[in-house]
N, C-alpha and C. Protein backbone atom coordinates (compact mmCIF):
# COMPACT_ATOMS: atom_id res chain seq x y z
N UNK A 1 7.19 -33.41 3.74
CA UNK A 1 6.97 -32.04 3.33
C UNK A 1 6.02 -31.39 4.31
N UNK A 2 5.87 -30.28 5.05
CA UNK A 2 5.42 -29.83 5.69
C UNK A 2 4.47 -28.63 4.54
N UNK A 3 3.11 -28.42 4.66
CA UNK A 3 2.56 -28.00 3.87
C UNK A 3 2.69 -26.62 4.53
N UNK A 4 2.43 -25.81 3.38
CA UNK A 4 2.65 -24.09 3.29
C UNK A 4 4.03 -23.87 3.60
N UNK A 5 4.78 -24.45 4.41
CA UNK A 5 6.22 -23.80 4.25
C UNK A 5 6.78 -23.24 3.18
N UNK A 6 7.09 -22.06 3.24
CA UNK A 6 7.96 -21.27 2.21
C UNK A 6 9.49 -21.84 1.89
N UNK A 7 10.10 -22.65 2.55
CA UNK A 7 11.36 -22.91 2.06
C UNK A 7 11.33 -23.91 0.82
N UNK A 8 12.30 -23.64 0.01
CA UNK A 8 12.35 -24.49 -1.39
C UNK A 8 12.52 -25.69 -0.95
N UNK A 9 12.06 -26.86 -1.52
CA UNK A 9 11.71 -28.09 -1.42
C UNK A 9 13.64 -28.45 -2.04
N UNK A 10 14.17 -29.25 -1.05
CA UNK A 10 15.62 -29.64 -0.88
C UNK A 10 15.93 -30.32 -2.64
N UNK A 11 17.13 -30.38 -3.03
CA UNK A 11 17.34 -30.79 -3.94
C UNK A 11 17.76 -32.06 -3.73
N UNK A 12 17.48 -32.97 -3.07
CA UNK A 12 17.63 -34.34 -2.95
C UNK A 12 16.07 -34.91 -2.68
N UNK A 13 15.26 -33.87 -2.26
CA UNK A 13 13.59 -34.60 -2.45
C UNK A 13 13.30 -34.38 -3.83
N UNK A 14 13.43 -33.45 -3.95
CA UNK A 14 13.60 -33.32 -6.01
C UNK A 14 13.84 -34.48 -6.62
N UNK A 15 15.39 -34.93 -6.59
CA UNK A 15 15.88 -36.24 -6.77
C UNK A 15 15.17 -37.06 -7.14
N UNK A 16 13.93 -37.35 -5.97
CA UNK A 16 13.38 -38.92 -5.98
C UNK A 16 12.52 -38.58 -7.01
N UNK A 17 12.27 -37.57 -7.53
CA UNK A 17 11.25 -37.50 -7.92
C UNK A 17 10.95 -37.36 -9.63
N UNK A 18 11.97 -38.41 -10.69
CA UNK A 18 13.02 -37.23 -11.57
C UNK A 18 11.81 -36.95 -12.37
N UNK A 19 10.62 -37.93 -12.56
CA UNK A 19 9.94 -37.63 -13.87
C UNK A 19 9.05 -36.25 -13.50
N UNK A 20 9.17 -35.41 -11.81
CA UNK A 20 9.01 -34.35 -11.84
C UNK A 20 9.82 -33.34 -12.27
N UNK A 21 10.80 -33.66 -12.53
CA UNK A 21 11.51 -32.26 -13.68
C UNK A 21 11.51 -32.66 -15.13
N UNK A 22 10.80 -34.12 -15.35
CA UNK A 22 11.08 -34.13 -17.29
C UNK A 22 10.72 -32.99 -17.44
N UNK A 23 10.81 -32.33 -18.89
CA UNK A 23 10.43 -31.72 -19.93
C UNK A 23 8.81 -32.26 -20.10
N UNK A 24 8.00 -30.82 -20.01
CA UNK A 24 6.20 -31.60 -20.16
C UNK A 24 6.31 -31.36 -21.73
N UNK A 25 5.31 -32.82 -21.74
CA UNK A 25 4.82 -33.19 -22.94
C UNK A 25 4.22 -31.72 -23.78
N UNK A 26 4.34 -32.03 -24.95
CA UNK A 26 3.46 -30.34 -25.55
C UNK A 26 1.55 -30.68 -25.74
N UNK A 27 1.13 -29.93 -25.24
CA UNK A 27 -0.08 -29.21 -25.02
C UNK A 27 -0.56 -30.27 -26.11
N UNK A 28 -2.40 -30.31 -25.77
CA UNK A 28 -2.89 -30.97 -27.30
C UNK A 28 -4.40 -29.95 -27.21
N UNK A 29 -4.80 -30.07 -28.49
CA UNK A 29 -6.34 -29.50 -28.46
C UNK A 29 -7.06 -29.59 -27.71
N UNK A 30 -7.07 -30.88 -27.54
CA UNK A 30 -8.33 -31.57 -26.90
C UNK A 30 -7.93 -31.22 -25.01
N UNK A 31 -6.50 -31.27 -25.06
CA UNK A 31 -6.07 -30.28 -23.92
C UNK A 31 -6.45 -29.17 -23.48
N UNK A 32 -6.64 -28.01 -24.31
CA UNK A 32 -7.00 -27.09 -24.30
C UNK A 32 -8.35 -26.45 -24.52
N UNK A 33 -8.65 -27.25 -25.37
CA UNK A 33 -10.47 -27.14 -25.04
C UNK A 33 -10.57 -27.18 -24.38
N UNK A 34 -10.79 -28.41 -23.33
CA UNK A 34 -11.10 -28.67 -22.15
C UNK A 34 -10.93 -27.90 -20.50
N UNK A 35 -9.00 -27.17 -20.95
CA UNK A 35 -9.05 -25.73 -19.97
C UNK A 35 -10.30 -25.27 -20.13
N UNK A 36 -10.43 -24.63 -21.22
CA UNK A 36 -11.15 -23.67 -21.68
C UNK A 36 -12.82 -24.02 -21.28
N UNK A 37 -13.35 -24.65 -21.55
CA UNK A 37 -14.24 -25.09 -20.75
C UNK A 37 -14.64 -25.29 -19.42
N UNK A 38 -13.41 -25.46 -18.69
CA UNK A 38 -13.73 -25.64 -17.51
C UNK A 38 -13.34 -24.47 -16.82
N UNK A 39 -12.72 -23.63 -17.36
CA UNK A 39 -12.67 -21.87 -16.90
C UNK A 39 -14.15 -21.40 -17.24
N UNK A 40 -14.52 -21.38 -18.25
CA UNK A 40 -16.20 -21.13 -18.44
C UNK A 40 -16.93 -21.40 -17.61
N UNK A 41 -17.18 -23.08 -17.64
CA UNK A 41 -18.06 -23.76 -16.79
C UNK A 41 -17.42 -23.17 -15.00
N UNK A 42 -16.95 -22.71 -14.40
CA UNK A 42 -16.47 -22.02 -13.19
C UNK A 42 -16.49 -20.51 -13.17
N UNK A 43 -17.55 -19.96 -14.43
CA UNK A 43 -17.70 -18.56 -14.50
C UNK A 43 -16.14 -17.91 -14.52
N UNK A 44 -14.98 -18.01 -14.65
CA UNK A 44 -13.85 -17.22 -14.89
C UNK A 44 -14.04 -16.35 -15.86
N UNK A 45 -13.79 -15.13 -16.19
CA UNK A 45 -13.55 -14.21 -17.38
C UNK A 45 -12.30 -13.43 -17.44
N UNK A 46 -11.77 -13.79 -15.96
CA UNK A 46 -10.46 -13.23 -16.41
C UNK A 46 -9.16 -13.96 -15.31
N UNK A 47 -7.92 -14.17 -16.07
CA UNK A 47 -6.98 -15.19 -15.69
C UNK A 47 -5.21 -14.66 -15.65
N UNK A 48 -5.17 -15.09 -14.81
CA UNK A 48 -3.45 -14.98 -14.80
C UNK A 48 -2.82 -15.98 -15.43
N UNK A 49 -1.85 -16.00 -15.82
CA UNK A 49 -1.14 -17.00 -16.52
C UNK A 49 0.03 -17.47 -16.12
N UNK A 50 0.21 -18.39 -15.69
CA UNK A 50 2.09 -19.02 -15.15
C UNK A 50 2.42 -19.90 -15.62
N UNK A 51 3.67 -20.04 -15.76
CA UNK A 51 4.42 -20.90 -16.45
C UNK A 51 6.11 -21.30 -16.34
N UNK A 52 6.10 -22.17 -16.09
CA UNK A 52 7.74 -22.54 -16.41
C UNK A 52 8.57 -22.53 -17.73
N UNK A 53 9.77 -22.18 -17.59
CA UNK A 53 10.61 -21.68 -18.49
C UNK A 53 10.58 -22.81 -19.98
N UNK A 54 10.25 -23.91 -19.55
CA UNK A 54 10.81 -25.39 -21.01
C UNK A 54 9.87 -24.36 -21.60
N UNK A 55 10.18 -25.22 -23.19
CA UNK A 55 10.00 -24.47 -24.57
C UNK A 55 8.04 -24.82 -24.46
N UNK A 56 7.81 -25.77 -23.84
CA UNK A 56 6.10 -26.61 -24.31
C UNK A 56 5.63 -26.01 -23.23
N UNK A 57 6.36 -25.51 -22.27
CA UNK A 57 5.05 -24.74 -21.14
C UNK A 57 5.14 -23.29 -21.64
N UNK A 58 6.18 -22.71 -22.34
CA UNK A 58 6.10 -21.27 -22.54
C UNK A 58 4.79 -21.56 -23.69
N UNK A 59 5.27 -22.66 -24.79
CA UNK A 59 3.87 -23.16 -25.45
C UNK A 59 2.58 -22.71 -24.98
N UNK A 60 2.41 -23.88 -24.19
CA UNK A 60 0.73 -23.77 -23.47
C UNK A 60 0.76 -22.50 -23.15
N UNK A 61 1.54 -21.87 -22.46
CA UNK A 61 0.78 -20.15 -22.06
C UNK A 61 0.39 -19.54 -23.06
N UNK A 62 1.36 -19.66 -24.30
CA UNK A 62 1.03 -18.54 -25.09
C UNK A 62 -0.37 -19.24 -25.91
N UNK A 63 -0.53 -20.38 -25.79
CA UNK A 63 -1.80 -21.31 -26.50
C UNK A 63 -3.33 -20.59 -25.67
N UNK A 64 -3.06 -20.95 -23.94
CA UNK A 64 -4.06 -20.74 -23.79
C UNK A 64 -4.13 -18.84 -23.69
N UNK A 65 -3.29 -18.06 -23.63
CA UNK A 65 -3.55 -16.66 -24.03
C UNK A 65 -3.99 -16.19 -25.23
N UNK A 66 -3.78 -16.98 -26.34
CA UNK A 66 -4.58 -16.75 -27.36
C UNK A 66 -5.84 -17.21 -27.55
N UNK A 67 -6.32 -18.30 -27.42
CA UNK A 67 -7.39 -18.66 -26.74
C UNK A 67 -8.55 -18.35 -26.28
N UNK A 68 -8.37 -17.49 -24.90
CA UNK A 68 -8.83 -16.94 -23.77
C UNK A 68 -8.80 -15.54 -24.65
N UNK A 69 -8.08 -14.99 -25.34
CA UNK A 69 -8.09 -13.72 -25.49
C UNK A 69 -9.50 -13.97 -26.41
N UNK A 70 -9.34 -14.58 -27.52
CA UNK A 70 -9.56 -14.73 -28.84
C UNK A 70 -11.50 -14.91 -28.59
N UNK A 71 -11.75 -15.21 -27.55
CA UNK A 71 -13.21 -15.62 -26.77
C UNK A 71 -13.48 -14.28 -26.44
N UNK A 72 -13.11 -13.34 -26.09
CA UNK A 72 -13.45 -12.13 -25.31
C UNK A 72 -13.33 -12.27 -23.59
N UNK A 73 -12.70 -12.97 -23.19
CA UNK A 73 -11.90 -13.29 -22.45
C UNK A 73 -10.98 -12.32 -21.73
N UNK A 74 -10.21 -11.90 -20.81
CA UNK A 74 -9.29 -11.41 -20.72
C UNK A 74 -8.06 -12.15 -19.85
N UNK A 75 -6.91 -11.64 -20.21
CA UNK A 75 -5.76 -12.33 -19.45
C UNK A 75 -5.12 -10.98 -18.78
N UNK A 76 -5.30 -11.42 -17.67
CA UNK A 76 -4.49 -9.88 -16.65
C UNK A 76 -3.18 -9.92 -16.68
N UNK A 77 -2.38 -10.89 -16.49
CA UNK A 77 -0.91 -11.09 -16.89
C UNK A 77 -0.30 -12.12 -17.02
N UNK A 78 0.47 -12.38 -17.28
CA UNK A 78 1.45 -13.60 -17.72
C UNK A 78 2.95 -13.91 -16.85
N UNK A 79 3.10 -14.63 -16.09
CA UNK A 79 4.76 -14.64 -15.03
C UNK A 79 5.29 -16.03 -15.44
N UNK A 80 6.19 -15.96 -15.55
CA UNK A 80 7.02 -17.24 -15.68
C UNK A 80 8.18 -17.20 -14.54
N UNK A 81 8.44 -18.11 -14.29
CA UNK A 81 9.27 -18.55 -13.16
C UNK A 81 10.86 -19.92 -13.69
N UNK A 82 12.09 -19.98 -13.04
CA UNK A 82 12.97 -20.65 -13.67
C UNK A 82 12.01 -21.97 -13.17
N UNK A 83 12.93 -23.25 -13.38
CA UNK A 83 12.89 -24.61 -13.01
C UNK A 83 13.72 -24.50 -11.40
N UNK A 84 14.74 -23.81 -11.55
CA UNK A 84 15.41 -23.74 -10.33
C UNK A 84 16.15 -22.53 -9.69
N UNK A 85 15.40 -21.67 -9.05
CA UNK A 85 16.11 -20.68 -8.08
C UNK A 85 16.22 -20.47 -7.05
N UNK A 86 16.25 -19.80 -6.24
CA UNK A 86 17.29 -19.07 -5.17
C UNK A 86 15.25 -18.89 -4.34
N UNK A 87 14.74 -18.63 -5.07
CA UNK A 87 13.49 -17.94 -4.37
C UNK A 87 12.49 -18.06 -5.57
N UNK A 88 10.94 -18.35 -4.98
CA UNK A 88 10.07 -18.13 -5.78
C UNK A 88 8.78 -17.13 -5.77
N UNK A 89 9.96 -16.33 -4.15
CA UNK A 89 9.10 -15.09 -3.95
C UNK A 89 7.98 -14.44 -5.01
N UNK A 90 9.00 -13.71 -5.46
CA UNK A 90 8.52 -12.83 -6.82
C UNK A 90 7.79 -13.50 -7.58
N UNK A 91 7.88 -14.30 -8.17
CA UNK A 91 6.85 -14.70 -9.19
C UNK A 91 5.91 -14.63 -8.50
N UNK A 92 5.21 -15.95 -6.85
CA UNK A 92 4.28 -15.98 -6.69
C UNK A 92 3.78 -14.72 -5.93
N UNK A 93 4.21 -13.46 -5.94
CA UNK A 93 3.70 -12.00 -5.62
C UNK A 93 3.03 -12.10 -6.84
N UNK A 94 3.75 -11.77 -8.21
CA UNK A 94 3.60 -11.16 -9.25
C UNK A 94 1.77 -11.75 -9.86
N UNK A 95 2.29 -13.39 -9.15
CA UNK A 95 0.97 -14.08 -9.67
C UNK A 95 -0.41 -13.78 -9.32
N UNK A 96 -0.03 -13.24 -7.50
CA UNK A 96 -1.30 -13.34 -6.54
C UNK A 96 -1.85 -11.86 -6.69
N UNK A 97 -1.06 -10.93 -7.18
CA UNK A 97 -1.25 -9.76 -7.81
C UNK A 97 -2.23 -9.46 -8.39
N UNK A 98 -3.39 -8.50 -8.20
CA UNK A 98 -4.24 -8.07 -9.47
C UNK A 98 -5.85 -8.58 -9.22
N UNK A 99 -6.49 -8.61 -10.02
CA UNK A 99 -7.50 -8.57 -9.80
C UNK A 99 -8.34 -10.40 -10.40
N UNK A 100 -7.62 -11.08 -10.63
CA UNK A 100 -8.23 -12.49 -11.57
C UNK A 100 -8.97 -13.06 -11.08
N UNK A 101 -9.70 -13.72 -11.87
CA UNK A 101 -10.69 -14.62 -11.06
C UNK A 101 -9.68 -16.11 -11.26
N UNK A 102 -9.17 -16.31 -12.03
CA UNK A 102 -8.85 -17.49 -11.46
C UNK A 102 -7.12 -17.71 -12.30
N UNK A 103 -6.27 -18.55 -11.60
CA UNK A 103 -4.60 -18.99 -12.63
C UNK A 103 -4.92 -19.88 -13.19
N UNK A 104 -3.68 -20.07 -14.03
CA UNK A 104 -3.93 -21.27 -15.16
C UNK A 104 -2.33 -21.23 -15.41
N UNK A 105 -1.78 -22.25 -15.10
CA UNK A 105 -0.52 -22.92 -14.85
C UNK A 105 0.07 -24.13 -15.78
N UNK A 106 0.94 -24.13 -16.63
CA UNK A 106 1.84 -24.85 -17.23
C UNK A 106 3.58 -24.73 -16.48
N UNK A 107 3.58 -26.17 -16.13
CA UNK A 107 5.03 -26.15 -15.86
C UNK A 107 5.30 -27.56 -15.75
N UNK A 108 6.35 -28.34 -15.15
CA UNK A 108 6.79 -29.17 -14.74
C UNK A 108 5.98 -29.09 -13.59
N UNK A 109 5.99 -30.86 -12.39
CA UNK A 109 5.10 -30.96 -11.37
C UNK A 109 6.52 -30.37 -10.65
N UNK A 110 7.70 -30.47 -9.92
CA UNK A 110 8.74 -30.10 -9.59
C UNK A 110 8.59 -28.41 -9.57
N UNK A 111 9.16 -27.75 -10.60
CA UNK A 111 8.86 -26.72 -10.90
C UNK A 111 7.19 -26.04 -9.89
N UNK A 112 6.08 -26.14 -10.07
CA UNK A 112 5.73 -25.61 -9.75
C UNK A 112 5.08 -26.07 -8.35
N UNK A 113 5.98 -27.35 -8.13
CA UNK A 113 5.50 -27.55 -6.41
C UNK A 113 6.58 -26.50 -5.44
N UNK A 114 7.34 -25.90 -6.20
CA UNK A 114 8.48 -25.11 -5.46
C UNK A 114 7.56 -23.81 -5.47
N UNK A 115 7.00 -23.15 -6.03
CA UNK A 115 6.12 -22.21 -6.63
C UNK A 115 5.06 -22.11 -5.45
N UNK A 116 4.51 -23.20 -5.78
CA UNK A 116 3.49 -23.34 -4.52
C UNK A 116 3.57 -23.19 -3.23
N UNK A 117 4.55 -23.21 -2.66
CA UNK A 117 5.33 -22.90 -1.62
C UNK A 117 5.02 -21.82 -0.80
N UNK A 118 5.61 -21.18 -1.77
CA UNK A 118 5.16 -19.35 -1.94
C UNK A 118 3.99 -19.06 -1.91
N UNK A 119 3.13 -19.14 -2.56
CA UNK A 119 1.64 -18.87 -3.51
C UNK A 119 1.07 -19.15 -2.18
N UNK A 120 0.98 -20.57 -1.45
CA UNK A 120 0.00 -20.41 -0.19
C UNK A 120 0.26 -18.92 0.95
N UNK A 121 1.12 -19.02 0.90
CA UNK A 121 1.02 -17.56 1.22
C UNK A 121 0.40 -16.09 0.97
N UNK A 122 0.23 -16.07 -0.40
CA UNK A 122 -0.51 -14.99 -0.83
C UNK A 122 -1.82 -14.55 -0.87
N UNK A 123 -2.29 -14.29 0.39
CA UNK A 123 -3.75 -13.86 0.81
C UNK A 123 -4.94 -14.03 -0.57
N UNK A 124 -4.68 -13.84 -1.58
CA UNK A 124 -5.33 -13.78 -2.98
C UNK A 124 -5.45 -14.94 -3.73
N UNK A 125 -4.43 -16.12 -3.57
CA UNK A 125 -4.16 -17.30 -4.67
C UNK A 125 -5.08 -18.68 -3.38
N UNK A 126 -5.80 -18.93 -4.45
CA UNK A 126 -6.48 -19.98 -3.78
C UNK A 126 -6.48 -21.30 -5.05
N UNK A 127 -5.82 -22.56 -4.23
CA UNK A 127 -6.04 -23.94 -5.36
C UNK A 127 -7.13 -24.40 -5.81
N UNK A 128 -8.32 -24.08 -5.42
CA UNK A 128 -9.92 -24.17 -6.17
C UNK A 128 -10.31 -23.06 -7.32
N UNK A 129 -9.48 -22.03 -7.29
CA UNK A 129 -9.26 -21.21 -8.89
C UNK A 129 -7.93 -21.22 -9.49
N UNK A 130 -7.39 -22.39 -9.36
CA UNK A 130 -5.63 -22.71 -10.27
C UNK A 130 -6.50 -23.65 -10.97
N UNK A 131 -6.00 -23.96 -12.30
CA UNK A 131 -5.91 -24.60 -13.26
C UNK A 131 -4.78 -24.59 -13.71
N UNK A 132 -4.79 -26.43 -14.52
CA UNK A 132 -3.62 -26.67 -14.57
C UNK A 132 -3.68 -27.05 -16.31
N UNK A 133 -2.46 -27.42 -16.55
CA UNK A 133 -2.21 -27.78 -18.43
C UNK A 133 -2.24 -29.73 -17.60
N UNK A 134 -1.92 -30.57 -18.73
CA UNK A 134 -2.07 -31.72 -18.18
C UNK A 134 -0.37 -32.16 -17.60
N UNK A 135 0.66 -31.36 -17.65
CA UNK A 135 1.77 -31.84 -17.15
C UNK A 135 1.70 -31.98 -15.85
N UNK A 136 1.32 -31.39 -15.15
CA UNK A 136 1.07 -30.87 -13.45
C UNK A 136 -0.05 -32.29 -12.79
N UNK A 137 -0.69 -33.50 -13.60
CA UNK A 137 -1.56 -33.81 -13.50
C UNK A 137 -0.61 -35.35 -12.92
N UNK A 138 -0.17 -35.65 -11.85
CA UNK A 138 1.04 -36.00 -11.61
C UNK A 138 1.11 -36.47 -9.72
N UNK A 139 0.85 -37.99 -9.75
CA UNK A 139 1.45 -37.87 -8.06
C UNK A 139 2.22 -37.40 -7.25
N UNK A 140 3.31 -37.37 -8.31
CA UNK A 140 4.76 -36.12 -7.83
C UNK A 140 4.31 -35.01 -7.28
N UNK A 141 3.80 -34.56 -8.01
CA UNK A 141 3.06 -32.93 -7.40
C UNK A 141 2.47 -33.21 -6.02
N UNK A 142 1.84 -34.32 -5.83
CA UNK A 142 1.04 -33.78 -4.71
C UNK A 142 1.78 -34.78 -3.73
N UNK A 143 3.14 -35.63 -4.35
CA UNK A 143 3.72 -35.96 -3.12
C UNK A 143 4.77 -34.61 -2.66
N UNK A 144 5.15 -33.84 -3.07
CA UNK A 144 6.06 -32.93 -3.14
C UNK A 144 5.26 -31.40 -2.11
N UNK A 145 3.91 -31.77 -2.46
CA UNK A 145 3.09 -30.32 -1.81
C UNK A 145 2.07 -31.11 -1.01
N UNK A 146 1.96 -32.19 -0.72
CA UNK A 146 0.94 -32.69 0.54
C UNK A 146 -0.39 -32.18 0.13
N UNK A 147 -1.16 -31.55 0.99
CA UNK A 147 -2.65 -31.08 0.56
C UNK A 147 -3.01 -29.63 0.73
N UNK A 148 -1.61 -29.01 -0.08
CA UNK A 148 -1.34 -27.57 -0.21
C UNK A 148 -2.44 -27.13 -1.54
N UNK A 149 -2.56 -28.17 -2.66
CA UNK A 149 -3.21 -28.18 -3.97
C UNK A 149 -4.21 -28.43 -3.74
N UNK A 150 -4.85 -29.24 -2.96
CA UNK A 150 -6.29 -29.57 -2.63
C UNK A 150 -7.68 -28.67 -3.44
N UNK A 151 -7.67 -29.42 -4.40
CA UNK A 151 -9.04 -28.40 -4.94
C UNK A 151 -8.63 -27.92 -6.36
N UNK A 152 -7.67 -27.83 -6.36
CA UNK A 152 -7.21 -27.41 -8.30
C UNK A 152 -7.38 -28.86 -9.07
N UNK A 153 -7.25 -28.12 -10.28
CA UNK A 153 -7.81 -29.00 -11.27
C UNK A 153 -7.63 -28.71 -12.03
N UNK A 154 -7.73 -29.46 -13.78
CA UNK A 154 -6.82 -28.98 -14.77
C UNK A 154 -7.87 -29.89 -16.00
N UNK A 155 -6.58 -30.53 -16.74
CA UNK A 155 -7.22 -30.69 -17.93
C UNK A 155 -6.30 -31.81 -18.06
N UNK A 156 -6.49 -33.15 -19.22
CA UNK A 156 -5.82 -34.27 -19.37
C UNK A 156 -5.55 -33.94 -21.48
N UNK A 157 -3.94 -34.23 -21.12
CA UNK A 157 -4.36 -34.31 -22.85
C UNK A 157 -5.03 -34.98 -23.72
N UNK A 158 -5.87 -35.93 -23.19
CA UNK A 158 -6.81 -36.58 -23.60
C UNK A 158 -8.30 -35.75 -23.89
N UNK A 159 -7.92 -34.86 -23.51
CA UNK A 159 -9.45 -34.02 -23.20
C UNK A 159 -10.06 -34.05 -21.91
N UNK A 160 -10.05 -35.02 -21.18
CA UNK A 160 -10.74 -35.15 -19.61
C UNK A 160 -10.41 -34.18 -18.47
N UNK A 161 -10.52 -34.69 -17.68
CA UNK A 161 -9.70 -33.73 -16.50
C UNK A 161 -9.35 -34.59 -15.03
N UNK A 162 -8.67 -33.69 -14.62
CA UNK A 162 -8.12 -33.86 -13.42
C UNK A 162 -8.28 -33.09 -12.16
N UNK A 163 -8.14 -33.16 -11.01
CA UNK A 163 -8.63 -32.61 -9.82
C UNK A 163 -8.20 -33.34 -8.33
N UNK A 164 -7.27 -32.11 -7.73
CA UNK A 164 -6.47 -32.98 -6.70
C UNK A 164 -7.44 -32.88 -5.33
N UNK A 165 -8.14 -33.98 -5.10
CA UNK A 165 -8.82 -33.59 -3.72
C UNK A 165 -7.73 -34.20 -2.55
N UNK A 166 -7.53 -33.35 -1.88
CA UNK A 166 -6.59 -33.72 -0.73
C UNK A 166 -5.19 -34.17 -1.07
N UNK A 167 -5.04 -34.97 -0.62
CA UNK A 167 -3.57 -36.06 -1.28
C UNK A 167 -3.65 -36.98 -2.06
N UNK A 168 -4.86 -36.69 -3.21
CA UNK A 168 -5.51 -38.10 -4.06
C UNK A 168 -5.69 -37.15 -5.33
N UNK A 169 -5.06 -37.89 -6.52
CA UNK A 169 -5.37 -37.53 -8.05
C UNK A 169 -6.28 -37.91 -8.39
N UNK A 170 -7.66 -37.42 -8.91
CA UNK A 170 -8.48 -37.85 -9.38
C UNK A 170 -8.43 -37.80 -11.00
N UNK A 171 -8.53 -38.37 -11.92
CA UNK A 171 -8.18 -37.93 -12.89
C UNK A 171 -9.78 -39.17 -13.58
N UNK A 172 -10.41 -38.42 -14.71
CA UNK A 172 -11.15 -38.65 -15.86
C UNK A 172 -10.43 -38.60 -16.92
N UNK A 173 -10.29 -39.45 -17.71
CA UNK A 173 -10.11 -39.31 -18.80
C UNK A 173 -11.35 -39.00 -20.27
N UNK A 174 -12.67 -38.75 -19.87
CA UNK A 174 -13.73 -38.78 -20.69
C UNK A 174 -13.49 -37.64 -21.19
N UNK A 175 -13.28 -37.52 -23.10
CA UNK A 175 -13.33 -36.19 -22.84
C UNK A 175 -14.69 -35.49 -23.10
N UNK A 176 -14.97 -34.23 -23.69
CA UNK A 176 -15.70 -33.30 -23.33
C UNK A 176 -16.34 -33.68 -24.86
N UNK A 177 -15.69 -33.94 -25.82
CA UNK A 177 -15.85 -33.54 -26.85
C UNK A 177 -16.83 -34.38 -27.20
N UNK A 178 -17.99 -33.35 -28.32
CA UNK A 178 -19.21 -34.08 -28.78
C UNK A 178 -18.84 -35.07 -29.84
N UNK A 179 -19.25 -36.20 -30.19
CA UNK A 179 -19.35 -37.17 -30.71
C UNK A 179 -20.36 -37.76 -31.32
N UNK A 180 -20.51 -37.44 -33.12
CA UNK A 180 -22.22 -37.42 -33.41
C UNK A 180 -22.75 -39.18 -33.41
């Protein structure tokens, strides 16, 4: 994979990769706390939202938009993108668009390593303010995008988190949550 290239990632590197197109697992609390926290703890107050089309990532968006809203929070917009098209132009315009401090991404690792593609391109989208749901939390991803992701980070449905430095998953599983 040649990093930042805009062309869609071939449908036979896809292939190798299948448990990057499963269907992501659905969202958990302790999932989402933990976004939510770590958008805080990174000063964010206001977020774009992306997502892939399956039924559990349209989920998580609309989870963490209520959420985020529900805090005093704001969400600047919401884009969803297919699993498989022609171009992922548009969305990642639509995404890099606007004024956010930081994205917050549910999709398949597949799905939105095609996404990413695009997005390095957009003078505005930087992978040290993407956040991720815990599907994206995935070697696939970062065999598919090289060290295009470098610096995003997300959340584990366990509660912990994750954080791609370079071409390496770092992942915690500790979660956040107090424990008397």
């Amino acid at each position: 994979m040649i990093n930042g290239s805009t062309e869609r990632i071939p449908a036979h590197v896809i292939a190798g990769y299948p448990a990057a197109c499963a269907p992501p697992a659905h969202h958990t609390h302790a999932e989402l706390h933990r976004l939510v926290r770590l958008l805080r703890a990174a000063g964010v107050r206001t977020i774009t939202i992306g997502h892939g089309r399956h039924c559990t990532s349209i989920a998580a968006a609309a989870a963490i938009n209520a959420t985020w809203t529900g805090q005093g929070e704001s969400v600047e917009q919401i884009v969803s993108w297919p699993q498989d098209a022609a171009s992922w132009l548009r969305p990642a315009r639509r995404i890099a668009a606007g004024e956010c401090d930081a994205w917050v991404i549910a999709d398949t690792p597949a799905g939105f390593a095609q996404l990413s593609r695009r997005l390095a391109h957009e003078k505005r989208w930087s992978p040290p303010q993407t956040f991720g749901f815990a599907s994206l939390a995935s070697p696939d991803l970062i065999a598919l995008t090289g060290t295009l992701l470098s610096g995003m980070t997300g959340a584990t449905s366990a509660g912990g988190f994750w954080l791609i430095r370079r071409q390496t998953l770092v992942i915690d599983e500790e979660s956040d949550e107090v424990r008397p």
